[in-house]
PDB file of N, CA and C in Angstrom:
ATOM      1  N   UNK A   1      66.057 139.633  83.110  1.00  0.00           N
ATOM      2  CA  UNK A   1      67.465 139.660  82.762  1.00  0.00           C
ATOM      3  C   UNK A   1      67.600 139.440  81.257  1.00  0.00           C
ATOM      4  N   UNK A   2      68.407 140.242  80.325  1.00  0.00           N
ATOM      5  CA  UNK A   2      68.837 140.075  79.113  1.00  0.00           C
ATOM      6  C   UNK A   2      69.613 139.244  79.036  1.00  0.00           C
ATOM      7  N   UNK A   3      69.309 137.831  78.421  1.00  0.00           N
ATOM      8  CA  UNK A   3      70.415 137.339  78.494  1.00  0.00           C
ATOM      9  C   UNK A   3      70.865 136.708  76.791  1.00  0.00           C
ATOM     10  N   UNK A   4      70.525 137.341  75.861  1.00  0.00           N
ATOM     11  CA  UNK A   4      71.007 137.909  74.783  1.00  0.00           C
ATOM     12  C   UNK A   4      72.192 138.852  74.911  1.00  0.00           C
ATOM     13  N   UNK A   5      72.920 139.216  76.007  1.00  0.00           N
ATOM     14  CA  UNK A   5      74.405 139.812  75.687  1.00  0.00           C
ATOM     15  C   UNK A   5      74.444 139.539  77.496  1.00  0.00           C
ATOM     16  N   UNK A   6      74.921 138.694  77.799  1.00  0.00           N
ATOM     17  CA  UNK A   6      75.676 138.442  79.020  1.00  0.00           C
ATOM     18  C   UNK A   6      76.372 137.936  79.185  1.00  0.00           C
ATOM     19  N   UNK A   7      77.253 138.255  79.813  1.00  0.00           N
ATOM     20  CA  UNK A   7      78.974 137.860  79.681  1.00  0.00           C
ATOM     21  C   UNK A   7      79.546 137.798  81.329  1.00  0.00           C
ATOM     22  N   UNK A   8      79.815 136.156  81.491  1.00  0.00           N
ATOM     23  CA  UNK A   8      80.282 135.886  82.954  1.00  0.00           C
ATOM     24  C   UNK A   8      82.036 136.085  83.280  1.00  0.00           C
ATOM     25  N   UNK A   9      82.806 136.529  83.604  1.00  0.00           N
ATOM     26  CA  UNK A   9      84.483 136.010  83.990  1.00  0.00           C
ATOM     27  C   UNK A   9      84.747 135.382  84.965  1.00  0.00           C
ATOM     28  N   UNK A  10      85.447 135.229  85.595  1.00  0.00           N
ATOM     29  CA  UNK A  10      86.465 135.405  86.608  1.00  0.00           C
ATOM     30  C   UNK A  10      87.904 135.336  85.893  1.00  0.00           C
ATOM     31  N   UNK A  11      88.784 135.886  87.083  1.00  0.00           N
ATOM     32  CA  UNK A  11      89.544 136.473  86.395  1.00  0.00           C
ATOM     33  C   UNK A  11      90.604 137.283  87.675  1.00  0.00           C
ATOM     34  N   UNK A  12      91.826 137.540  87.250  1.00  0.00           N
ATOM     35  CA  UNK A  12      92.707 138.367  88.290  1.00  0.00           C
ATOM     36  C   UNK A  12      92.382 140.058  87.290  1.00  0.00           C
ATOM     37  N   UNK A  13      92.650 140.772  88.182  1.00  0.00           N
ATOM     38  CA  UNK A  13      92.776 141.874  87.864  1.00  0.00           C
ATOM     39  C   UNK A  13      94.607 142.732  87.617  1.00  0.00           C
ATOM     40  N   UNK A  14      94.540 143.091  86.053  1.00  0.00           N
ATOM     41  CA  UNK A  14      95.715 142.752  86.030  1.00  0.00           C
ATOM     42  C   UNK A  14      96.358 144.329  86.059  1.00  0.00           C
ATOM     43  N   UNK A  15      96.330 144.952  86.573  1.00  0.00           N
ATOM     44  CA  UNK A  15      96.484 146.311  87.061  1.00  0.00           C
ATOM     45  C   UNK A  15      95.414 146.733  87.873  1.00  0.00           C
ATOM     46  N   UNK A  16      95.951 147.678  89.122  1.00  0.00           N
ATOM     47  CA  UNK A  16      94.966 148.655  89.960  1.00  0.00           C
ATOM     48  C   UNK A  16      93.730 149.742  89.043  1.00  0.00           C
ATOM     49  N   UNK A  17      92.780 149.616  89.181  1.00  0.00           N
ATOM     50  CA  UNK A  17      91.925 150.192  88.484  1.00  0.00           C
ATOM     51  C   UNK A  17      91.863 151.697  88.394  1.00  0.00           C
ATOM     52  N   UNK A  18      91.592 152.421  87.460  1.00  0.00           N
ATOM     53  CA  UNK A  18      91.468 153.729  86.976  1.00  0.00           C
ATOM     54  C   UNK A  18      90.190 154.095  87.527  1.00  0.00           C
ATOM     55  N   UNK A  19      90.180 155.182  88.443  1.00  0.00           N
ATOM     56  CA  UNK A  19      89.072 155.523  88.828  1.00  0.00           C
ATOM     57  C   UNK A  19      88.786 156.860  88.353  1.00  0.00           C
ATOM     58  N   UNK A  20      88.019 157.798  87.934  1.00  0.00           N
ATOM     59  CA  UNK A  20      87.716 159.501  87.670  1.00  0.00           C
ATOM     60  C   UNK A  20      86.473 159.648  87.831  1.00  0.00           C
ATOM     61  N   UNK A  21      85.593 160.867  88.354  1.00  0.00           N
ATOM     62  CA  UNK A  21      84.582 161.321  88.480  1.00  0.00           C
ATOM     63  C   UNK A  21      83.852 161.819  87.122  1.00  0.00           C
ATOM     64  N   UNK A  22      82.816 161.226  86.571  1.00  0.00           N
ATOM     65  CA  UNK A  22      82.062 161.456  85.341  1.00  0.00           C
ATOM     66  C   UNK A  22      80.581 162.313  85.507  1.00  0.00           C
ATOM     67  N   UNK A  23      80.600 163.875  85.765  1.00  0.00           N
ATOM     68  CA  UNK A  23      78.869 163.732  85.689  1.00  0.00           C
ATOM     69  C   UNK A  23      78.262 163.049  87.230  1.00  0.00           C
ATOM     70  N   UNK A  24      79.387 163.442  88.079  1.00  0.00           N
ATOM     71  CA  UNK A  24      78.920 163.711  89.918  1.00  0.00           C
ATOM     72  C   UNK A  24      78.727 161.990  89.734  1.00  0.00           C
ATOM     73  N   UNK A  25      79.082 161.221  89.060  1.00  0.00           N
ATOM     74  CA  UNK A  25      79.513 159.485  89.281  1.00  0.00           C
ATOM     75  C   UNK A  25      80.727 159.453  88.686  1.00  0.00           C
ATOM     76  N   UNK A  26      81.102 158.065  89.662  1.00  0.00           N
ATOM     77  CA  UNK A  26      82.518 157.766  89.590  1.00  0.00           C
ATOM     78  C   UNK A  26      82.343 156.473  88.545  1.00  0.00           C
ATOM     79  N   UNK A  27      83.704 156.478  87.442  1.00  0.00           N
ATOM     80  CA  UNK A  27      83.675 155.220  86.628  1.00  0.00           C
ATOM     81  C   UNK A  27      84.941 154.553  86.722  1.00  0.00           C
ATOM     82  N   UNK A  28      85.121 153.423  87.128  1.00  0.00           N
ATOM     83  CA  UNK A  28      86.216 152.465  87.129  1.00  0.00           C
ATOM     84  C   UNK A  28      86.856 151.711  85.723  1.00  0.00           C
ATOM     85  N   UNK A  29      88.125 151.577  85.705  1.00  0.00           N
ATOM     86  CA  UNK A  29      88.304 151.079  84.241  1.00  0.00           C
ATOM     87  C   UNK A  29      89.350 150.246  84.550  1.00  0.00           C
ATOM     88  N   UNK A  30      89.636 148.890  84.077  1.00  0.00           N
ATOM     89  CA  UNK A  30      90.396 148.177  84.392  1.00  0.00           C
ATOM     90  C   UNK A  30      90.547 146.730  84.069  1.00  0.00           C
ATOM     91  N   UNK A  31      91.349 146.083  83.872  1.00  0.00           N
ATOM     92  CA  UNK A  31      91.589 144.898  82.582  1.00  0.00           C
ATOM     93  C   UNK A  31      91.872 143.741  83.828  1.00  0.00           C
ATOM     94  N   UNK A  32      91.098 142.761  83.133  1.00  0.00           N
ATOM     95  CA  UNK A  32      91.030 141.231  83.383  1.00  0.00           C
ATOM     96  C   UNK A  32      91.738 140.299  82.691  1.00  0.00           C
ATOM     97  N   UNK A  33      92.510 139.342  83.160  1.00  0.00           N
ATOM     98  CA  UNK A  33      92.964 138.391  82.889  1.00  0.00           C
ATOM     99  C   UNK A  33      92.502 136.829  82.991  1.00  0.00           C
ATOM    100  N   UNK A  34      92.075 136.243  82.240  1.00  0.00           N
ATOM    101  CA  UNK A  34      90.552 134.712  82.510  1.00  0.00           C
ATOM    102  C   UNK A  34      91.833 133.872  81.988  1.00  0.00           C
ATOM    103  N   UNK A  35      92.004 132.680  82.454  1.00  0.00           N
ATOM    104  CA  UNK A  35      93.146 131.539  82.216  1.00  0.00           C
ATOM    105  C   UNK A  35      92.115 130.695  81.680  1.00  0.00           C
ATOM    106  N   UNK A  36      92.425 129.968  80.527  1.00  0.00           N
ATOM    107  CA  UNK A  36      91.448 128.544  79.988  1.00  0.00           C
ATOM    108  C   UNK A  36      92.910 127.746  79.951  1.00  0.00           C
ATOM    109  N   UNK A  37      92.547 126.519  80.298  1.00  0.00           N
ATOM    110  CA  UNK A  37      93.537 125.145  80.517  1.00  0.00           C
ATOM    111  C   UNK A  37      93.065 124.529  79.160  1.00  0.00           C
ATOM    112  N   UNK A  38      93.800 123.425  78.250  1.00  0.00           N
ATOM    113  CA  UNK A  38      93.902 122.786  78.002  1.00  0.00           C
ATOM    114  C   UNK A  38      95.060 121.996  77.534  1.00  0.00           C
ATOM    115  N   UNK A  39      94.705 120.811  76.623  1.00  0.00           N
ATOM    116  CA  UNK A  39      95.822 119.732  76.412  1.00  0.00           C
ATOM    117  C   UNK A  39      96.297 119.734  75.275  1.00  0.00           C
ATOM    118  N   UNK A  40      97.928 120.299  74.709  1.00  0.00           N
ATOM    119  CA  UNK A  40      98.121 119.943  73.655  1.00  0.00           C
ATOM    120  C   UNK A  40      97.902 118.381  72.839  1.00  0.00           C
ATOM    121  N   UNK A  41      97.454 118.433  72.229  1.00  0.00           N
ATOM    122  CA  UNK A  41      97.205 116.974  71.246  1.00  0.00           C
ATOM    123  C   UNK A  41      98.850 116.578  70.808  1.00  0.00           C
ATOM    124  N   UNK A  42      99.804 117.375  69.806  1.00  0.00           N
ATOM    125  CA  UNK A  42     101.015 116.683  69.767  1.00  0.00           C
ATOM    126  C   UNK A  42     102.144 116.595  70.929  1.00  0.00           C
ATOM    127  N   UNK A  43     101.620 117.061  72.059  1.00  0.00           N
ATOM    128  CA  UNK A  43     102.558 116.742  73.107  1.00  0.00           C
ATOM    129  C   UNK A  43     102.450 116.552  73.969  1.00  0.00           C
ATOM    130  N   UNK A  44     101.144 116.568  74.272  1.00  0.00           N
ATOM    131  CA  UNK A  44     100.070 115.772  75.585  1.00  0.00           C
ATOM    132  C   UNK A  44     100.210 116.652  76.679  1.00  0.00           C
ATOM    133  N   UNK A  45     100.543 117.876  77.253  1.00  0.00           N
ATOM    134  CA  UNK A  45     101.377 118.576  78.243  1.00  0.00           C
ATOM    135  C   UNK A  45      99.568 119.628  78.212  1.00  0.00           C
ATOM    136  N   UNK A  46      99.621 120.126  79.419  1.00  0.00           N
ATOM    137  CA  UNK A  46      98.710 120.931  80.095  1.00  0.00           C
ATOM    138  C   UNK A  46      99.088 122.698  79.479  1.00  0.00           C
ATOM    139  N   UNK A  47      98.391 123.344  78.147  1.00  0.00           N
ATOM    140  CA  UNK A  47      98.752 124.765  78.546  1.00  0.00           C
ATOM    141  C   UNK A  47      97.664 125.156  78.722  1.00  0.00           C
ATOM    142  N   UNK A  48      98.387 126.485  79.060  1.00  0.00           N
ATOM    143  CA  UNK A  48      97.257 127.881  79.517  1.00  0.00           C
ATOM    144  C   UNK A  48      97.160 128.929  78.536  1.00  0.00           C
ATOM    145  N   UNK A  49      95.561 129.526  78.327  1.00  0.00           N
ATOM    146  CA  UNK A  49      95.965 130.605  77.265  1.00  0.00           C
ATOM    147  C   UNK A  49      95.203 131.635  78.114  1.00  0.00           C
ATOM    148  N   UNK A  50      96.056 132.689  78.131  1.00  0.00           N
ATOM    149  CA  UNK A  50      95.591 133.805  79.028  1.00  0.00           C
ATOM    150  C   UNK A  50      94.580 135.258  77.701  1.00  0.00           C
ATOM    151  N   UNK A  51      93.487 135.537  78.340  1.00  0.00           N
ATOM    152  CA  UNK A  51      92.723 136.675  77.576  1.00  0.00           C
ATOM    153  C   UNK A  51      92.535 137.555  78.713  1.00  0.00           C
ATOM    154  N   UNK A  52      92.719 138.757  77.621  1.00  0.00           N
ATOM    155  CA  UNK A  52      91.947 139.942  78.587  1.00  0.00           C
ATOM    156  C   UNK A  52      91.082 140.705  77.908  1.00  0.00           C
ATOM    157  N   UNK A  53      90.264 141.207  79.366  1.00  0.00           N
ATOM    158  CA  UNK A  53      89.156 141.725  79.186  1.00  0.00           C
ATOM    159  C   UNK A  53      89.197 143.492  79.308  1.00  0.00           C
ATOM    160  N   UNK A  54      88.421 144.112  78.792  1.00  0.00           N
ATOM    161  CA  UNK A  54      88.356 145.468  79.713  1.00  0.00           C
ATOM    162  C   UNK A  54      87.375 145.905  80.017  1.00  0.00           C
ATOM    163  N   UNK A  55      87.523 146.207  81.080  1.00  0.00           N
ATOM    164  CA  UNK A  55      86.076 145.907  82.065  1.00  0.00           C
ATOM    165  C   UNK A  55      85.784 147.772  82.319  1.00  0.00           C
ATOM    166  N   UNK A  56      84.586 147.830  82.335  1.00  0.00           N
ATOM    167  CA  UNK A  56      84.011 149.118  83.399  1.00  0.00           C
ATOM    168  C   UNK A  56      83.460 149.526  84.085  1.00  0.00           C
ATOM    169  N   UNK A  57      83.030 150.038  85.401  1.00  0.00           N
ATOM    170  CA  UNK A  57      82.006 149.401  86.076  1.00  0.00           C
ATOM    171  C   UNK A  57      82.011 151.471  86.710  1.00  0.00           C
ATOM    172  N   UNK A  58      80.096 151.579  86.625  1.00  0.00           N
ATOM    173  CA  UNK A  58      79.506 153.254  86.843  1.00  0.00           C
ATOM    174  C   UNK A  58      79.325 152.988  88.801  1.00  0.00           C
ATOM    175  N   UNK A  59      79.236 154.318  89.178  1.00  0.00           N
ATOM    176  CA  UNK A  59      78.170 153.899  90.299  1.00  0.00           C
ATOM    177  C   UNK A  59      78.916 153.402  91.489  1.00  0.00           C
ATOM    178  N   UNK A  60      77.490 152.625  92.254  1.00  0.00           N
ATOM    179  CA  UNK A  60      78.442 151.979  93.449  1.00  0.00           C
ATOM    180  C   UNK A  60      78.966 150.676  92.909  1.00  0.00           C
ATOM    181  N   UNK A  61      79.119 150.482  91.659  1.00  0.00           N
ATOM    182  CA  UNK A  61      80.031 149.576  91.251  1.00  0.00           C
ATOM    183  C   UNK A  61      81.870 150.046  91.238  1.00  0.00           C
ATOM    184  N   UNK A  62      81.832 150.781  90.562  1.00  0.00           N
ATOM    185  CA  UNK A  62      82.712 151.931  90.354  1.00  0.00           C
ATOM    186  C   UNK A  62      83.918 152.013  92.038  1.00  0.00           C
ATOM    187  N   UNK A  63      82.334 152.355  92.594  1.00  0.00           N
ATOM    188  CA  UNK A  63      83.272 152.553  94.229  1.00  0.00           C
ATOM    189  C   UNK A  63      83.306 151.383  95.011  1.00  0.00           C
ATOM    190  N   UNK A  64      82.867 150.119  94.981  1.00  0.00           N
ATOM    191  CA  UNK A  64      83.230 149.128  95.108  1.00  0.00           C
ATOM    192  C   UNK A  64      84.229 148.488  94.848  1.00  0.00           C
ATOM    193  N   UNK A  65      84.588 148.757  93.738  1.00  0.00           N
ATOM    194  CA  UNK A  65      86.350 148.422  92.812  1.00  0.00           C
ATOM    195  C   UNK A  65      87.086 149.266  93.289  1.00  0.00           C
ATOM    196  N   UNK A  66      86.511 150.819  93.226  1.00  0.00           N
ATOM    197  CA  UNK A  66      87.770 151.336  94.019  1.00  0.00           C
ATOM    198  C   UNK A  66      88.510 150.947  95.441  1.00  0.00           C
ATOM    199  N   UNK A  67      87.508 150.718  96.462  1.00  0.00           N
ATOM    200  CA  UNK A  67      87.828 150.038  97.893  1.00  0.00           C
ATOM    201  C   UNK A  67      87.804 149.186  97.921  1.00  0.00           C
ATOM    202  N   UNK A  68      87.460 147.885  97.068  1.00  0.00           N
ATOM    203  CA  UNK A  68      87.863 146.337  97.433  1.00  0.00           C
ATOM    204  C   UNK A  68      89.093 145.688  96.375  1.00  0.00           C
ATOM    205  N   UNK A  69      89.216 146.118  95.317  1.00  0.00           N
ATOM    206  CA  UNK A  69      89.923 145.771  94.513  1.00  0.00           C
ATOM    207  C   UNK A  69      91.712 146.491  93.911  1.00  0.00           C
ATOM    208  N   UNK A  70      92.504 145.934  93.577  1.00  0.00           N
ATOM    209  CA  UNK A  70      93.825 146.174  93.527  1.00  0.00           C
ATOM    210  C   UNK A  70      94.205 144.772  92.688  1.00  0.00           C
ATOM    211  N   UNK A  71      95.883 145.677  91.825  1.00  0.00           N
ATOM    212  CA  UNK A  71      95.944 144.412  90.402  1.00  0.00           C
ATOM    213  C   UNK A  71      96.014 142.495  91.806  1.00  0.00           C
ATOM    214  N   UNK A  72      95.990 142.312  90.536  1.00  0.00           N
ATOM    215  CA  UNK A  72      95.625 140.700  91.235  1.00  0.00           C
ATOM    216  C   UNK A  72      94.580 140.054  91.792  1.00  0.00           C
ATOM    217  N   UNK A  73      93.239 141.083  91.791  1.00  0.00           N
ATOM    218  CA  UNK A  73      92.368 140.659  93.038  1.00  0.00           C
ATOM    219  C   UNK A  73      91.484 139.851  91.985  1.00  0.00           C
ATOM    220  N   UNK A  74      91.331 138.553  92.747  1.00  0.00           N
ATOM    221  CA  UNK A  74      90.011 137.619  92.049  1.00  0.00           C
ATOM    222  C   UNK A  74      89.075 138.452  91.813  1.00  0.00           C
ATOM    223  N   UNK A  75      88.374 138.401  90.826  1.00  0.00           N
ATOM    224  CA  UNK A  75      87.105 139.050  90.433  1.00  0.00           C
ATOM    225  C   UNK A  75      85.798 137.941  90.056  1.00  0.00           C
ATOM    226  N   UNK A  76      84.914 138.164  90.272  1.00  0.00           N
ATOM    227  CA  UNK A  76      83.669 137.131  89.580  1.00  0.00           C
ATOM    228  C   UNK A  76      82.921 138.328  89.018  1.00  0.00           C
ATOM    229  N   UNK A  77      82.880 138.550  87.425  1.00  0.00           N
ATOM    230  CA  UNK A  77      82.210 139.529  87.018  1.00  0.00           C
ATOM    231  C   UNK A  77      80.715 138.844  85.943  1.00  0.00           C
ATOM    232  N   UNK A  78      79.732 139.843  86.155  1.00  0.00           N
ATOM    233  CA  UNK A  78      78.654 139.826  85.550  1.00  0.00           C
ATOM    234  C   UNK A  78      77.906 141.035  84.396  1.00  0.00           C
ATOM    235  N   UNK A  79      77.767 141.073  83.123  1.00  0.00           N
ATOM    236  CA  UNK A  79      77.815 142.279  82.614  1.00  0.00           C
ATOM    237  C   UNK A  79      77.337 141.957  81.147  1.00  0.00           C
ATOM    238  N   UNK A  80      77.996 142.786  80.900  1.00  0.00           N
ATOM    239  CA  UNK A  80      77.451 142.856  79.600  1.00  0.00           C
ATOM    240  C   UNK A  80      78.385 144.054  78.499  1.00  0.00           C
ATOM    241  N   UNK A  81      78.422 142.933  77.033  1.00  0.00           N
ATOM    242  CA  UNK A  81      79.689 143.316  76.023  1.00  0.00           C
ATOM    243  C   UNK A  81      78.894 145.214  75.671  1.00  0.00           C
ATOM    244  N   UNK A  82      79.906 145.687  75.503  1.00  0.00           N
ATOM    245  CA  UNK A  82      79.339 147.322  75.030  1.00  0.00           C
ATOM    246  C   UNK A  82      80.489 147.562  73.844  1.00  0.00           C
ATOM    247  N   UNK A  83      80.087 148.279  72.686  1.00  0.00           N
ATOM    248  CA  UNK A  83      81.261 148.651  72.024  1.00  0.00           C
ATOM    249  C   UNK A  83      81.281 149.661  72.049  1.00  0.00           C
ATOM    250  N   UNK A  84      82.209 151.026  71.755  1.00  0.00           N
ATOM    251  CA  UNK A  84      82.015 152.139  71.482  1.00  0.00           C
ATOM    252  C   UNK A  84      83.388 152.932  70.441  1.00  0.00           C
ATOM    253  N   UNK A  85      83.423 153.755  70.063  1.00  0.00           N
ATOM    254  CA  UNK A  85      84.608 154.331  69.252  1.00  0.00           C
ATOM    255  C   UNK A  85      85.085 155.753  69.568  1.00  0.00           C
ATOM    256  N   UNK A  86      86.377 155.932  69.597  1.00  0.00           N
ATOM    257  CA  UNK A  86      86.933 157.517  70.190  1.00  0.00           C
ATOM    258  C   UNK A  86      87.587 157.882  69.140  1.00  0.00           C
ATOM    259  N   UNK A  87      88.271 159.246  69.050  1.00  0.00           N
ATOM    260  CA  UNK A  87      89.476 159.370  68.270  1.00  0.00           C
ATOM    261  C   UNK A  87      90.478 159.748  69.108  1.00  0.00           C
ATOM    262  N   UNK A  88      91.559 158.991  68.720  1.00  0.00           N
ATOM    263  CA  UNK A  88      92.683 159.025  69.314  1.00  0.00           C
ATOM    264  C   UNK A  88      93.733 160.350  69.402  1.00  0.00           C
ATOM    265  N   UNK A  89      94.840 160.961  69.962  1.00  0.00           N
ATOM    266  CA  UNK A  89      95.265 162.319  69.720  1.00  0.00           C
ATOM    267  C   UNK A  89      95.446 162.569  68.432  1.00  0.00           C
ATOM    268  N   UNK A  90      96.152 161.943  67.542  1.00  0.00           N
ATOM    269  CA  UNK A  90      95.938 161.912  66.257  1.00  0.00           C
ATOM    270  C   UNK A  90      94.998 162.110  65.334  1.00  0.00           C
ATOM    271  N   UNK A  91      93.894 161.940  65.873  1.00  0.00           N
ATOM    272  CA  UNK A  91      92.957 161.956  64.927  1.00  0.00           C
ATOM    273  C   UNK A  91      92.398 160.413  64.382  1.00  0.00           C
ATOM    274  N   UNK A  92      92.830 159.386  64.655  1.00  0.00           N
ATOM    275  CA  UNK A  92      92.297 158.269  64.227  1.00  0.00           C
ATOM    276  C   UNK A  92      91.390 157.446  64.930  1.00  0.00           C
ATOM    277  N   UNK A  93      90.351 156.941  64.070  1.00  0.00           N
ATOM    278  CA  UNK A  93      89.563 156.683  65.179  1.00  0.00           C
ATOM    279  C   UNK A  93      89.508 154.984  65.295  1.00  0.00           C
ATOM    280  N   UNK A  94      89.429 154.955  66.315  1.00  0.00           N
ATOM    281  CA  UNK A  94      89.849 153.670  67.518  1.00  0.00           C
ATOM    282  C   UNK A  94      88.172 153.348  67.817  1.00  0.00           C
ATOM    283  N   UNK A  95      88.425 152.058  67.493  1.00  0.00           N
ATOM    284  CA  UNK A  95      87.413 151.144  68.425  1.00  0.00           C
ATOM    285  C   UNK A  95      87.526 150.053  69.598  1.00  0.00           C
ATOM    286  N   UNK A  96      86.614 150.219  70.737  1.00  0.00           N
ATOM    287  CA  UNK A  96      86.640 148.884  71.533  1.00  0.00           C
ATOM    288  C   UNK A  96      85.991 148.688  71.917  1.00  0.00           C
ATOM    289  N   UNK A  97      86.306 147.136  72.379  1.00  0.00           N
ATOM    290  CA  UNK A  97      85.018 146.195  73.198  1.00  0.00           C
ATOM    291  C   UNK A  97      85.193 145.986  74.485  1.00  0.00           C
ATOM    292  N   UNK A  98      84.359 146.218  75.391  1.00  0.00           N
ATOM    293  CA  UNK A  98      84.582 146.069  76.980  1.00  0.00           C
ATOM    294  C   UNK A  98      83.510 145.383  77.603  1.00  0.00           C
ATOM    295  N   UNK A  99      83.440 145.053  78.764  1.00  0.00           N
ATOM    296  CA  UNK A  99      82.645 144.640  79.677  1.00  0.00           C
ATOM    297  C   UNK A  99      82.176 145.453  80.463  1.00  0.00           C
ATOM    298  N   UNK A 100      80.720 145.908  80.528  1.00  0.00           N
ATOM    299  CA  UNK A 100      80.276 146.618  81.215  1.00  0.00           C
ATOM    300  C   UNK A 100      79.431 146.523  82.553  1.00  0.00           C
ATOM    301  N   UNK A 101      80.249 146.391  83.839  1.00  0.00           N
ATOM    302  CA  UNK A 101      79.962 145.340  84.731  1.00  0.00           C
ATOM    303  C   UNK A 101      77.730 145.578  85.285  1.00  0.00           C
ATOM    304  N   UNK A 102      77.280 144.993  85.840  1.00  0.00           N
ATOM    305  CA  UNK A 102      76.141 144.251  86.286  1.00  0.00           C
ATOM    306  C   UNK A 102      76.501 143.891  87.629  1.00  0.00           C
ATOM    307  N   UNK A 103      77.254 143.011  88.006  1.00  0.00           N
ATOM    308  CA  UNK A 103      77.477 142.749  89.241  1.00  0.00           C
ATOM    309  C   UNK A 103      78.856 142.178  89.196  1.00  0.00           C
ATOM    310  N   UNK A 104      79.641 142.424  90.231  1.00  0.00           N
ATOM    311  CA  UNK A 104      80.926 141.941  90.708  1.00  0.00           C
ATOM    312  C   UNK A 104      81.254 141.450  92.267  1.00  0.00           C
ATOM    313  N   UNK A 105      82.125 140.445  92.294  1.00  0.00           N
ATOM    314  CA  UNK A 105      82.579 140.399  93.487  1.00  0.00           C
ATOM    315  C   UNK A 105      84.218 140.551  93.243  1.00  0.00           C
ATOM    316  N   UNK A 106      84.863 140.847  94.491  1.00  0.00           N
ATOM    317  CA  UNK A 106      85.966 140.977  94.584  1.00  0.00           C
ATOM    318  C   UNK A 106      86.383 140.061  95.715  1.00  0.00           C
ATOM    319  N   UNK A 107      87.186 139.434  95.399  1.00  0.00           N
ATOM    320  CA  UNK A 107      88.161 138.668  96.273  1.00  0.00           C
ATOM    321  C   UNK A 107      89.257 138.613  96.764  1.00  0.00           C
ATOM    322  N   UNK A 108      89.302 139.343  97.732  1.00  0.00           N
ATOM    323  CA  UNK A 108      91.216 139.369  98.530  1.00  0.00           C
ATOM    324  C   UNK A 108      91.813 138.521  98.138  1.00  0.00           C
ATOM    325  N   UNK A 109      93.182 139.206  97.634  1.00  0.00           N
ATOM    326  CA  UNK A 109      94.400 138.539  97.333  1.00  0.00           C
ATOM    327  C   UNK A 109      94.928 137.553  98.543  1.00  0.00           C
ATOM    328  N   UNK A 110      95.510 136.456  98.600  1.00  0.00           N
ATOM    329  CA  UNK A 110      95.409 135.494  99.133  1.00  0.00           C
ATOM    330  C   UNK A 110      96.848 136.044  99.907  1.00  0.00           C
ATOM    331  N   UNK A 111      96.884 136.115 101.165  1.00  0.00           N
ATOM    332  CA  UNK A 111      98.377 136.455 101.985  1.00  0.00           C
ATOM    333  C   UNK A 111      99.743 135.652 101.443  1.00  0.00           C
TER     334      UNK A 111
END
C-alpha cells in the first residue's frame, strides 16, 4: 500500500452521483461533505466546519456508487489525492483536486 498519498473520509454524500460510460467502464463523480467539530476559544460554544471533497471512483467502484449510493448516503472512503487540468468552454484552463476512490463503503440513509 502507498501510503505516501492516502487519503481517508467519511462523509455524507452531498448530491446523487454522476455516472457515464468511459472506454466500455463506467466512472462515478460526486462530492463529499466531512464535518470537523470544534470549540470556539472566545465563546466557548461547539462549531462545525463543513469541507468538500470530489470524489471519483472507475470500475466496480463506479457501479457500486451507482446502486448503493444517493445524496446523503454515509460514505467511508479510501483513495488517493489525483490532480488534473481541463479547459473550460471558454477556453480557460481550470484545475482540480479530487479523490480517487481505492475502496468505499456506503451506508444507507437512516429511515
Amino acid at each position: 500500500m502507498n501510503l505516501r498519498n492516502n487519503v481517508q473520509l467519511i462523509g455524507n454524500l452531498g448530491n446523487d452521483p454522476m455516472v457515464k460510460e468511459v472506454n466500455n467502464s463506467k466512472v462515478a463523480n460526486f462530492s463529499v461533505a466531512v464535518s470537523d467539530y470544534y470549540k470556539d476559544k472566545a465563546t466557548d460554544e461547539m462549531k462545525e466546519k463543513t469541507m468538500w471533497f470530489n470524489i471519483v471512483a472507475w470500475g466496480g467502484f463506479a457501479e457500486k456508487v451507482e446502486q448503493k449510493c444517493t445524496k446523503g448516503t454515509q460514505v467511508i472512503i479510501s483513495g488517493k489525492l489525483e490532480n488534473r487540468t481541463y479547459e473550460d468552454k471558454d477556453g480557460i484552463k481550470r484545475y482540480v483536486t479530487e479523490v480517487r476512490v481505492g475502496e468505499i463503503i456506503c451506508r444507507p440513509k437512516a429511515a
